[in-house]
Protein backbone atom coordinates (compact mmCIF):
# COMPACT_ATOMS: atom_id res chain seq x y z
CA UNK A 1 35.11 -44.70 -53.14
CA UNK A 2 34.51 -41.96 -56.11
CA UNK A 3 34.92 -43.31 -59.05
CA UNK A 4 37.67 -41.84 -61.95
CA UNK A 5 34.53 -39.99 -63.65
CA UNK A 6 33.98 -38.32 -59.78
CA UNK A 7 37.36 -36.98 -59.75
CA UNK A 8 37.76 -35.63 -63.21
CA UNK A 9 34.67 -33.89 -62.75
CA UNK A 10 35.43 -32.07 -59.52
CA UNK A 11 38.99 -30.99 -60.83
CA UNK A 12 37.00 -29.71 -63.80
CA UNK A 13 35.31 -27.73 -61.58
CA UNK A 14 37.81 -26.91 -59.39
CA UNK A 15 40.18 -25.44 -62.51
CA UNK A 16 36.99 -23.39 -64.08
CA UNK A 17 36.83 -21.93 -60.41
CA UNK A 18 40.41 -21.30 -59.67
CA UNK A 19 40.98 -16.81 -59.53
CA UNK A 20 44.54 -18.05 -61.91
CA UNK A 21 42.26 -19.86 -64.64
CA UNK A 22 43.32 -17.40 -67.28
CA UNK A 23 46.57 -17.28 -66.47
CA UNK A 24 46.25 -21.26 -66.80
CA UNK A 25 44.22 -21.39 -70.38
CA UNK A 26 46.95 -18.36 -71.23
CA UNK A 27 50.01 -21.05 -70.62
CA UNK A 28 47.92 -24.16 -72.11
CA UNK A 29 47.80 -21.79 -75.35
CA UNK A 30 51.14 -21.01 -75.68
CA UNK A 31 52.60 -24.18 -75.68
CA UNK A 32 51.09 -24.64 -79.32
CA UNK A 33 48.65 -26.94 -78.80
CA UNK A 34 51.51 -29.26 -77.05
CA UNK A 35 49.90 -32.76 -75.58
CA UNK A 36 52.62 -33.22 -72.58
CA UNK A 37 53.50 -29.96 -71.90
CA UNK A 38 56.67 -29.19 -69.52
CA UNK A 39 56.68 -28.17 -65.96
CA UNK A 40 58.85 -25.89 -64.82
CA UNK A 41 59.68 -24.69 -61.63
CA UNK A 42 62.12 -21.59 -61.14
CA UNK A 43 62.73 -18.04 -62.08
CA UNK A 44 65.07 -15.56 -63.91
CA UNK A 45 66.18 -11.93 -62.65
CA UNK A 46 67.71 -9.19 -64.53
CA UNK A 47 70.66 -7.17 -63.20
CA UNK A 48 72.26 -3.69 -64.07
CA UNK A 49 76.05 -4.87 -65.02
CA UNK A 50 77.61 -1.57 -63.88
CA UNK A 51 75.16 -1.27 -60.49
CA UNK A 52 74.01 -4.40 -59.87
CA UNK A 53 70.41 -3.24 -59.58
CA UNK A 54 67.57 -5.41 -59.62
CA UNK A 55 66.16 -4.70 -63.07
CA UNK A 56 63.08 -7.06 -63.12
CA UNK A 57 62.38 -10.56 -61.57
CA UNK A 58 60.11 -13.59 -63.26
CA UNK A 59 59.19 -15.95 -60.96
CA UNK A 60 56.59 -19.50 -61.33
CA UNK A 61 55.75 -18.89 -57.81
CA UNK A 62 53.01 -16.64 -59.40
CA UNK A 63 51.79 -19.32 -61.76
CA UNK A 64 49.18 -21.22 -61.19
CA UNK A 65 50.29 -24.98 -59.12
CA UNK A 66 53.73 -23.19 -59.20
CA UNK A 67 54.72 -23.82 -62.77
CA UNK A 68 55.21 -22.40 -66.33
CA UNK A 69 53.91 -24.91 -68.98
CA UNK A 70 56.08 -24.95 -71.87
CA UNK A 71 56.17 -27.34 -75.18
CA UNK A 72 57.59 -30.83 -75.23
CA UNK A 73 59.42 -29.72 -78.53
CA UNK A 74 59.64 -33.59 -79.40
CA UNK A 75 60.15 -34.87 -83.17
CA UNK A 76 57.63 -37.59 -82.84
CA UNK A 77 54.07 -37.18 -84.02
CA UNK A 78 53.15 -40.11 -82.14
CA UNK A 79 53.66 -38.57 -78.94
CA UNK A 80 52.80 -34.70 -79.64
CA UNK A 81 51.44 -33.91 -82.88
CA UNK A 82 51.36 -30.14 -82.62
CA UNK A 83 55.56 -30.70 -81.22
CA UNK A 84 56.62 -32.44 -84.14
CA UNK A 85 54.39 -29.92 -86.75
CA UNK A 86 57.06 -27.19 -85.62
CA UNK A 87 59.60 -29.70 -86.13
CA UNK A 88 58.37 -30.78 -89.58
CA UNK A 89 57.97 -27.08 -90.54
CA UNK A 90 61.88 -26.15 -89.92
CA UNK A 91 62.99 -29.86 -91.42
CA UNK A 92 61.25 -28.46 -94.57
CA UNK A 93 62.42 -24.86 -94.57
CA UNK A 94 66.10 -26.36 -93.58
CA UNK A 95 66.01 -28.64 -96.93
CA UNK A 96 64.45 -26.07 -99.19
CA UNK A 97 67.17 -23.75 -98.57
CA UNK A 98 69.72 -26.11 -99.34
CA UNK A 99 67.68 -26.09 -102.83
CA UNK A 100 67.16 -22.80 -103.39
CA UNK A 101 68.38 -20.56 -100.83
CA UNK A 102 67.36 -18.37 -98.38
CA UNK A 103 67.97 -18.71 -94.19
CA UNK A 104 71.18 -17.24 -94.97
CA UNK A 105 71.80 -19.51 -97.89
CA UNK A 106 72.99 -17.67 -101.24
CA UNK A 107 69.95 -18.01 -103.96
CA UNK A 108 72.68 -19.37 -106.52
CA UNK A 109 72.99 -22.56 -104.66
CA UNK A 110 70.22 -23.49 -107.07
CA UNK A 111 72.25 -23.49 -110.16
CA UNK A 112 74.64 -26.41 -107.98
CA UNK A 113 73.97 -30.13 -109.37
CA UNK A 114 71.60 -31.99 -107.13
CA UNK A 115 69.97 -35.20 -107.01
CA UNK A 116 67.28 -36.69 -105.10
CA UNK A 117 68.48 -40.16 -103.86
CA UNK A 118 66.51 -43.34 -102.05
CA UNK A 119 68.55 -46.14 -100.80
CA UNK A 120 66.60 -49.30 -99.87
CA UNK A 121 67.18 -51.98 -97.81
CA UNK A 122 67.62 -56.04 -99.43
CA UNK A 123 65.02 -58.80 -99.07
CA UNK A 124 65.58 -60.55 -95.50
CA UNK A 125 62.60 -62.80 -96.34
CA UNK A 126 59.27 -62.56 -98.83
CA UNK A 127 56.36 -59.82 -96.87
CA UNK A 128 52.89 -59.07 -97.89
CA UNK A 129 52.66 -55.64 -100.05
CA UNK A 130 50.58 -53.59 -101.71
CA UNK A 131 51.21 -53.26 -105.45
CA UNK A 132 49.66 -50.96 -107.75
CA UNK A 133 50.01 -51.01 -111.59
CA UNK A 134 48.27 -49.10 -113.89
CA UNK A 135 45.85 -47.72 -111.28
CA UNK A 136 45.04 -51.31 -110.36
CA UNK A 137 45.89 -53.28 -107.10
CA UNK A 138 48.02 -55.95 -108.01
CA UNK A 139 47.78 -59.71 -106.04
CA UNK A 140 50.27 -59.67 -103.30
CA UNK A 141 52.76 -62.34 -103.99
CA UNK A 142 50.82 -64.47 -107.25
CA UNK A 143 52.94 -67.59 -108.16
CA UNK A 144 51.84 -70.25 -110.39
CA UNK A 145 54.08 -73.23 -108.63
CA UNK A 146 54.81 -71.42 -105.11
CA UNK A 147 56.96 -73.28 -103.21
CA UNK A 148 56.37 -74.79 -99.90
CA UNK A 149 58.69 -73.88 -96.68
CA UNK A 150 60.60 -76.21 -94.60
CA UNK A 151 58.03 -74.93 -92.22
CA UNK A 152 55.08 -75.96 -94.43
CA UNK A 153 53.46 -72.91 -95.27
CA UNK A 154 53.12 -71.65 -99.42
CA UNK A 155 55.11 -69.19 -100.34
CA UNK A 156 52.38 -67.63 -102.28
CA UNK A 157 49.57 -64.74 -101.61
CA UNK A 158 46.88 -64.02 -104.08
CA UNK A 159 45.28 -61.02 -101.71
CA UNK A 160 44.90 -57.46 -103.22
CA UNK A 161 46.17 -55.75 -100.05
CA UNK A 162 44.78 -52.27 -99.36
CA UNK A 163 47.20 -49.33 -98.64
CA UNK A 164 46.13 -49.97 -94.66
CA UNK A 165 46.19 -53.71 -94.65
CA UNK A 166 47.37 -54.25 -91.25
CA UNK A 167 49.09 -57.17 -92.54
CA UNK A 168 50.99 -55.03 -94.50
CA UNK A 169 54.68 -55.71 -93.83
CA UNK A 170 53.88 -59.24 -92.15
CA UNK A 171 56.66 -62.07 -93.70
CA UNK A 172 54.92 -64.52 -95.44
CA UNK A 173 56.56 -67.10 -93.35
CA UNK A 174 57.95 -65.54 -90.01
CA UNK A 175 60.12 -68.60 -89.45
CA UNK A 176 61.74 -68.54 -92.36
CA UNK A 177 62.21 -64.73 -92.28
CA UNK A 178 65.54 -63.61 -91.51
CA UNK A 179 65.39 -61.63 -88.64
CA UNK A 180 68.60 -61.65 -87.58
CA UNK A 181 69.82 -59.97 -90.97
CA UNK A 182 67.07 -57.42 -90.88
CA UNK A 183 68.14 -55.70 -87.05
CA UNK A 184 72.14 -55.95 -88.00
CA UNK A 185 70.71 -53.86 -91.30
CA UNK A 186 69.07 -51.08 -88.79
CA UNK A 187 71.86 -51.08 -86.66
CA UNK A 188 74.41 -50.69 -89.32
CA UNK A 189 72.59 -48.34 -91.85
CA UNK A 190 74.79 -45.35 -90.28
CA UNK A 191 77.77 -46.80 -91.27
CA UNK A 192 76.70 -47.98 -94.51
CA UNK A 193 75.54 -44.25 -95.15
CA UNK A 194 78.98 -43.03 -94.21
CA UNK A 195 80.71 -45.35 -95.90
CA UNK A 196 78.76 -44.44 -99.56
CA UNK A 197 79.34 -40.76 -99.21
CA UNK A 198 83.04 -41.61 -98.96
CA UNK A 199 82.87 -43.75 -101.93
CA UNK A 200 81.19 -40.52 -103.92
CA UNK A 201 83.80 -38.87 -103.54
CA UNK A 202 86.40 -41.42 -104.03
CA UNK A 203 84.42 -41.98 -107.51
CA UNK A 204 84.51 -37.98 -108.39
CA UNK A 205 88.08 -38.28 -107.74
CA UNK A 206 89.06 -40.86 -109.67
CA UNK A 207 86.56 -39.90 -112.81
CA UNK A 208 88.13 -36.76 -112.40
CA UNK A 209 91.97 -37.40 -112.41
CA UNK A 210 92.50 -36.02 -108.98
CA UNK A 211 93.61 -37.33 -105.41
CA UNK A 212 91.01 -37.10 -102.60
CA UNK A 213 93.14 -34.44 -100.99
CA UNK A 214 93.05 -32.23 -104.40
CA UNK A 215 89.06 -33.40 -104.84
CA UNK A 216 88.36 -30.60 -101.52
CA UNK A 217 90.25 -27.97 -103.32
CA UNK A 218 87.87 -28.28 -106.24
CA UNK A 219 84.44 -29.22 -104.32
CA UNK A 220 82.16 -30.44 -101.96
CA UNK A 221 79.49 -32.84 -101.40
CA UNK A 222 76.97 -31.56 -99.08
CA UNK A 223 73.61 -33.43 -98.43
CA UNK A 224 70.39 -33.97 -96.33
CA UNK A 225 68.94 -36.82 -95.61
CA UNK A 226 66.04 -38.93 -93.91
CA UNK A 227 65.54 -42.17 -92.62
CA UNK A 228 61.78 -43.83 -93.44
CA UNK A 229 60.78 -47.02 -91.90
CA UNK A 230 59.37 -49.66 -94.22
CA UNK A 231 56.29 -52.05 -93.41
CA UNK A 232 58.41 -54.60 -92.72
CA UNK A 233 60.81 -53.13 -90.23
CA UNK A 234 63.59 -51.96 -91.85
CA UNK A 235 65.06 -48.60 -92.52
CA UNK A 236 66.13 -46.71 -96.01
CA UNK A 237 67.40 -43.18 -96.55
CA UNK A 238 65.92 -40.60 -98.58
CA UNK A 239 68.58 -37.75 -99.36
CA UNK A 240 69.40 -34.53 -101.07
CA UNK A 241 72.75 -34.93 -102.50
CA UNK A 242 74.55 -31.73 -103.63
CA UNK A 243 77.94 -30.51 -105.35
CA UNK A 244 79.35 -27.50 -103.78
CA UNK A 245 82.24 -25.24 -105.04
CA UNK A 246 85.25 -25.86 -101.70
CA UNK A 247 83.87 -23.32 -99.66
CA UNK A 248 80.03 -24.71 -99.80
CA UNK A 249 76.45 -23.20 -100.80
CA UNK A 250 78.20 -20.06 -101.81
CA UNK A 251 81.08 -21.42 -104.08
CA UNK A 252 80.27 -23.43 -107.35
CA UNK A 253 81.50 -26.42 -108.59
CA UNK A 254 83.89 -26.28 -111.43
CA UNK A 255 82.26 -26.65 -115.10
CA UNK A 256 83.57 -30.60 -115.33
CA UNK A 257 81.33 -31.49 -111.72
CA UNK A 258 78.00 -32.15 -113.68
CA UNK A 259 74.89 -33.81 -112.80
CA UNK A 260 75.58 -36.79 -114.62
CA UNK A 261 79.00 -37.39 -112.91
CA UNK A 262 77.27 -37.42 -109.51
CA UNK A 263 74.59 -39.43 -110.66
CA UNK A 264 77.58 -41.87 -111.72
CA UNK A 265 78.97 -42.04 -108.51
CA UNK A 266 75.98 -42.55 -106.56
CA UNK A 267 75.00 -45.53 -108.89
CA UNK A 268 78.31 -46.77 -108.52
CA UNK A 269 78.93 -46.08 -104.72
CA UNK A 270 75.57 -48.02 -103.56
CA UNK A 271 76.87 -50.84 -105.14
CA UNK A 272 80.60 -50.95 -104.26
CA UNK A 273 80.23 -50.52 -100.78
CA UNK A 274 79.47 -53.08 -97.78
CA UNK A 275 79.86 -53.94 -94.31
CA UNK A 276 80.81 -57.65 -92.64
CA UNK A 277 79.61 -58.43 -89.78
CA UNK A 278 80.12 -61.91 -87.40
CA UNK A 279 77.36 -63.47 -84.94
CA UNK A 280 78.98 -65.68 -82.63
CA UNK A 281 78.23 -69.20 -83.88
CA UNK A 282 76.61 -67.92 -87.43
CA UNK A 283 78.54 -67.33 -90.66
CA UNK A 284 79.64 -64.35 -91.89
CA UNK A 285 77.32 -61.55 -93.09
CA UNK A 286 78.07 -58.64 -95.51
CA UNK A 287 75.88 -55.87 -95.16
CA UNK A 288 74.53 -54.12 -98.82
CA UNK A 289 71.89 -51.74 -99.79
CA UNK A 290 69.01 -53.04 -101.93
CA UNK A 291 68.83 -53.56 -105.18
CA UNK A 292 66.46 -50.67 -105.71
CA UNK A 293 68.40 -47.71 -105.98
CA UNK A 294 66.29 -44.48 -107.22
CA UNK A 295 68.26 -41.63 -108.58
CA UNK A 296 66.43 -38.45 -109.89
CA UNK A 297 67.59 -34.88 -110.56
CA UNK A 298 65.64 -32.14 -108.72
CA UNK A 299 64.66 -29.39 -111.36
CA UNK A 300 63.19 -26.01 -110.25
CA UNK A 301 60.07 -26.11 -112.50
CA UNK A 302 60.21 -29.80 -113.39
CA UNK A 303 58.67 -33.13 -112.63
CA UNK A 304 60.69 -33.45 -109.49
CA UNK A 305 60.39 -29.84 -107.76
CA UNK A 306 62.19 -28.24 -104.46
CA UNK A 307 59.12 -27.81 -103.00
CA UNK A 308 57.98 -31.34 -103.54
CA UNK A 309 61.58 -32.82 -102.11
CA UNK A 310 61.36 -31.03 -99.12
CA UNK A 311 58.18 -31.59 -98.30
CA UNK A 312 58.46 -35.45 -98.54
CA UNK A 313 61.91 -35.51 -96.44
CA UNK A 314 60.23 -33.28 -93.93
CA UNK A 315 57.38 -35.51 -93.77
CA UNK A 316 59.40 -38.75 -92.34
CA UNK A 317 61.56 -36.67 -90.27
CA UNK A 318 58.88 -36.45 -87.35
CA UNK A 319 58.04 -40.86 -87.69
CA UNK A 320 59.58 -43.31 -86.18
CA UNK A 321 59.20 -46.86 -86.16
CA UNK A 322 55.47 -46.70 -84.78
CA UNK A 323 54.31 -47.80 -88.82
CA UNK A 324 55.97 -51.20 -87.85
CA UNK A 325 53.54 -51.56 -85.17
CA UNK A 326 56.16 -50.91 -82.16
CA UNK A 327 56.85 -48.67 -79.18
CA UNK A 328 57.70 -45.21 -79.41
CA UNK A 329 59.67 -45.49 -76.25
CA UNK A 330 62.34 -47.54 -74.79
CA UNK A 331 61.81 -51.14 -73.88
CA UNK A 332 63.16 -51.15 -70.02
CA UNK A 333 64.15 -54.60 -68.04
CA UNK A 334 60.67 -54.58 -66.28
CA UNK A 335 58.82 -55.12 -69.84
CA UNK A 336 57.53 -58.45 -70.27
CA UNK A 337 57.74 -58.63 -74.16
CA UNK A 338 55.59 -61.18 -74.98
CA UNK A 339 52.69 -58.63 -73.44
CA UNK A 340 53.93 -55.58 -75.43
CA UNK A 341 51.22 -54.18 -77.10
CA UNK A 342 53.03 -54.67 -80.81
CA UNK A 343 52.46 -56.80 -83.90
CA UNK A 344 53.96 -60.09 -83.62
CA UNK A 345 56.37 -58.94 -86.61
CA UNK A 346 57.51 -56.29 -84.49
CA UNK A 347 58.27 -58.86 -81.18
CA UNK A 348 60.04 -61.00 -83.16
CA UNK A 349 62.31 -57.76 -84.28
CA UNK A 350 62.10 -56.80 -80.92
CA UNK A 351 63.18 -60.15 -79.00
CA UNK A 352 65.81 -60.18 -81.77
CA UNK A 353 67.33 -57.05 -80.78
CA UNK A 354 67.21 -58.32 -77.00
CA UNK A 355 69.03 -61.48 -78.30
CA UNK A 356 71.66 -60.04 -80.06
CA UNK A 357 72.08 -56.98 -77.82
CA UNK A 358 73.20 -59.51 -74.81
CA UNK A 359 76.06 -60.99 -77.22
CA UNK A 360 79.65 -59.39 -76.08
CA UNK A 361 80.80 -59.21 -79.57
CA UNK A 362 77.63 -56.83 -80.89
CA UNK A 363 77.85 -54.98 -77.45
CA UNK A 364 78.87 -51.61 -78.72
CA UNK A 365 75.50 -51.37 -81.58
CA UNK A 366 73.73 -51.24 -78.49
CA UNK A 367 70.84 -52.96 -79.74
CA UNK A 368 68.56 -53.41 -76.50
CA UNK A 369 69.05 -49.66 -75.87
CA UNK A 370 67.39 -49.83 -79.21
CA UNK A 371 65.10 -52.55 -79.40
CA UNK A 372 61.97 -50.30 -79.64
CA UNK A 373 63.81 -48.99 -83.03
CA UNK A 374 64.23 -52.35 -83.97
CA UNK A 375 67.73 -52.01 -84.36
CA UNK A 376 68.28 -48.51 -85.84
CA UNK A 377 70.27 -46.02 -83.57
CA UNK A 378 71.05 -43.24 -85.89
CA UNK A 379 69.77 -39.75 -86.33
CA UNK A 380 66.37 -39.72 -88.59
CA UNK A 381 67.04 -36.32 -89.90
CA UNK A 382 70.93 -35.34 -91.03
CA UNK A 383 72.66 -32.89 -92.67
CA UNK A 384 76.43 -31.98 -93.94
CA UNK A 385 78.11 -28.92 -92.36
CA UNK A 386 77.37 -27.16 -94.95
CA UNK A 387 74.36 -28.16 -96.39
CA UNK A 388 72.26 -25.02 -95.47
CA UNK A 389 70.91 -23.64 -91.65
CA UNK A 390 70.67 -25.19 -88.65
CA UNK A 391 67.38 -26.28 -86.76
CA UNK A 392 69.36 -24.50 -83.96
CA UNK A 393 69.93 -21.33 -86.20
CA UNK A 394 65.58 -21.49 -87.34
CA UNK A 395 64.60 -22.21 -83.50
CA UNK A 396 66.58 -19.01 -82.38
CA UNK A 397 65.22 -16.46 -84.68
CA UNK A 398 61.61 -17.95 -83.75
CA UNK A 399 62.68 -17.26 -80.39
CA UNK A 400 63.94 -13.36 -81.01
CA UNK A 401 60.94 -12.82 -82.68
CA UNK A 402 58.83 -13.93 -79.66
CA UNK A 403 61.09 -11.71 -77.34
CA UNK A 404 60.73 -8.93 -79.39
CA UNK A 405 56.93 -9.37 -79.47
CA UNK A 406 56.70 -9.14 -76.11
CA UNK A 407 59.03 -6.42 -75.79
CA UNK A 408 56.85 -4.76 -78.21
CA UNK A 409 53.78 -5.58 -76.11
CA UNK A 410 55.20 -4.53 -73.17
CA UNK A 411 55.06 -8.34 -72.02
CA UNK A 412 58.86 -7.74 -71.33
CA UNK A 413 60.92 -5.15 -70.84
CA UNK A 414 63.15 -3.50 -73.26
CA UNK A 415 66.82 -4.03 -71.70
CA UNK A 416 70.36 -3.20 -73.67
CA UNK A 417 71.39 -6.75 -73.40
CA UNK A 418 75.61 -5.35 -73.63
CA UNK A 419 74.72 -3.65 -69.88
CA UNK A 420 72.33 -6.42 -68.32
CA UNK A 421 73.12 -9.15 -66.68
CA UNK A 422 70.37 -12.37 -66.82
CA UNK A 423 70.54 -14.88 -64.59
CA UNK A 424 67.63 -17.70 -64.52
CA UNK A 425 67.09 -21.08 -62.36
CA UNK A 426 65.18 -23.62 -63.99
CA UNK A 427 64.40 -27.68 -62.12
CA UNK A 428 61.99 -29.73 -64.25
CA UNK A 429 58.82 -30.66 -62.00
CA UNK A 430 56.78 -32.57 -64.15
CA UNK A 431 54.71 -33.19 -67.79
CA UNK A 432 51.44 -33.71 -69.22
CA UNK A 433 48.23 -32.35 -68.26
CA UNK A 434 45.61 -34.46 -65.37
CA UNK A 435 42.54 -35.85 -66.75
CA UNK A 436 40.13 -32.66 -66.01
CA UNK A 437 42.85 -30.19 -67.30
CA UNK A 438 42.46 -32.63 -70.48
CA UNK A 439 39.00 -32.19 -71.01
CA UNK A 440 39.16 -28.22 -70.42
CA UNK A 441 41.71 -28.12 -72.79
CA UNK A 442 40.25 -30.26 -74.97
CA UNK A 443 36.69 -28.70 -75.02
CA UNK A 444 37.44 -24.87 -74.53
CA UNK A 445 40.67 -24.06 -75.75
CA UNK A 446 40.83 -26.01 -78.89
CA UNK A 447 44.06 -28.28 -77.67
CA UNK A 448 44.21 -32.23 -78.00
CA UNK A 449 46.63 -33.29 -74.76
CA UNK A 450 47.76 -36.96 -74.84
CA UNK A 451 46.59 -38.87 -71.90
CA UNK A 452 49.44 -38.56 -70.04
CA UNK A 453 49.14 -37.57 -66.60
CA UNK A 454 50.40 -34.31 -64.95
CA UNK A 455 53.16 -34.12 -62.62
């Protein structure tokens, strides 16, 4: 029997000698340098309106296997690296806008108050972490007369963790760590969010004599935000918070709606607001963000810059929960967890999630749906109406600007699009790239495919 070596090298060869290998290493190329590309199977005509003449015709049939190759477009650098660097790119340009225009954002919108806001998660139990002071690594968890668990283990860790400690995160007593809490806190984190930026504006209100209803006549609150996984599992938000005159980016806030008035009402909304939630058979919990609350004002020239803002939101809007040491896909019934290839932290979180998830009470947080999140079902990356463009509006100018290229280029014909009809039929077929199509890609074209297999 050949071995997997045999076979990778004869569909090497066979690819190098195929008459469509350009055609092949042209698609592999324009995906981006996409690890799973898409297979497509289909084709898309253009019609004269008025005569219903057969204008052009593009059809896969002439592709080599049968399909066109297009980009997985995912978010997740875990999966597709070159994917999510698109997706990082328009997070960044998205948020930067919102600071200081541009993407059909008014440049004024930088004159607008604006803060720079993290929200943390609270203690669910004492982790390892690395702590730096003064340029020096600090002991982990140093205590003089550490205590001793019910479960017999010292609460106390004298280790200078590096930045990659792999133990990082890790409770120092995963019995005594409160699991439970720390999933209901992922799960819930979208409704604490939504529950703050009401209490904002409730605050501006009331600090500035006027109802809620009267509050939108004067101004808005329009924001961005990101969700970052910590070490230990659990989630906080990082978010551009902005005061907009009623109409958005290009009204202003009256005179009275200063920075200092929103930095009030952020202080005060992360600690007024909660949520309760009941286990069956457990007491009562009430949900809060941590006790670390950071609130700084983003300056154009200052310590805290536009550029530096968006880059750092952008950054966590293509991770996931993969720093935890999970899966980056969902957990299905066939999964035996106890094999998962995860940290133990990250089972427990995980078998947690199962637990609760099977409870009719918690049914609707869906939380084995979401047990590879640990909990968290929310959107990582987030904006306001109003905030600034879409990642919709940014994808479809990159696309008219690659249809006019190859207009240009004669790639495509030039068609008034008012007297054409297009009509296109698309079925999905398959991903990825087989093992030799790997290695050509890999070795010749300059493109890193994931080892996923091809359809």
């Amino acid at each position: 029997m050949p071995t997997t070596n045999t076979h990778a090298i004869a569909g090497i060869i066979e690819r190098l000698n195929d008459p469509h290998y350009d055609r092949w290493a042209a698609q592999i190329r324009r995906t981006g340098g996409c690890r799973q590309p898409i297979h497509l199977r289909g084709r898309v005509e253009h019609f004269d309106r008025t005569t219903g003449q057969l204008l052009h015709r593009y059809t896969t049939a002439t592709e080599p296997g049968g399909v066109l190759r297009v980009p997985c477009k995912t978010r997740r650098a875990s999966r597709c690296p070159a994917c999510a660097e698109v997706y990082r790119a328009d997070t960044f340009h998205l948020v930067r806008a919102g600071l200081i225009g541009g993407k059909g954002v008014p440049e004024a919108v930088s004159t607008h108050p604006c803060l720079f806001v993290t929200l943390t998660a609270p203690s669910f139990g004492p982790v390892h972490v690395h702590r730096i002071k003064n340029g020096k690594t600090l002991p982990c968890h140093a205590r003089r007369d550490a205590v001793t668990c019910p479960h017999g283990r010292v609460m106390s860790c004298t280790v200078r963790h590096r930045h990659d400690d792999e133990q990082l995160g890790e409770p120092l007593c995963p019995d005594c760590y409160d699991y439970t809490g720390s999933v209901l806190f992922n799960a819930l984190a979208p409704e604490l969010w939504r529950r703050f930026t009401e209490a904002i504006r409730r605050r501006l209100a009331k600090n500035a004599g006027l109802t809620l209803r009267e509050l939108r006549e004067h101004l808005t609150i329009s924001f961005a935000k990101v969700a970052e996984y910590q070490r230990r599992g659990v989630v906080h938000f990082h978010a551009v918070i902005r005061l907009d005159g009623p109409t958005g980016p290009d009204s202003t806030a009256p005179a009275w709606a200063t920075s200092d008035m929103l930095t009030d009402a952020v202080q005060h909304a992360a600690g007024a607001i909660s949520v309760p939630i009941t286990v069956p058979g457990e007491p009562a919990r009430v949900l809060r963000w941590g006790a670390q609350l950071d609130v700084r004002q983003i300056t154009m020239n200052g310590e805290l810059t536009e550029q530096a803002v968006a880059a750092y939101i952008a950054k966590y809007a293509t991770k996931a929960a993969e720093c935890v040491g999970t899966l980056d896909r969902r957990i299905n019934a066939l999964d035996d967890v106890a094999s998962l290839p995860v940290r133990e932290h990250a089972r427990r979180l995980i078998t947690e999630c199962l637990r609760l998830g099977s409870l009719d009470d918690l049914a609707d947080l869906r939380l084995i749906q979401w047990a590879h999140m640990l909990g968290f079902r929310g959107h990582f990356s987030t904006k306001s109406r109003r905030y600034s463009t879409t990642l919709g509006a940014l994808r479809a100018a990159r696309e008219e600007h690659q249809r006019q290229d190859a207009t240009t280029t004669g790639r495509l014909p030039l068609f008034n699009e008012d007297t054409v009809l297009v009509l296109g039929r698309w079925e999905y077929v398959g991903m990825g790239l087989s093992a030799a199509d790997q290695v050509i890609a890999r070795s010749s074209l300059g493109v890193t495919p994931s080892s996923a297999g091809g359809r």
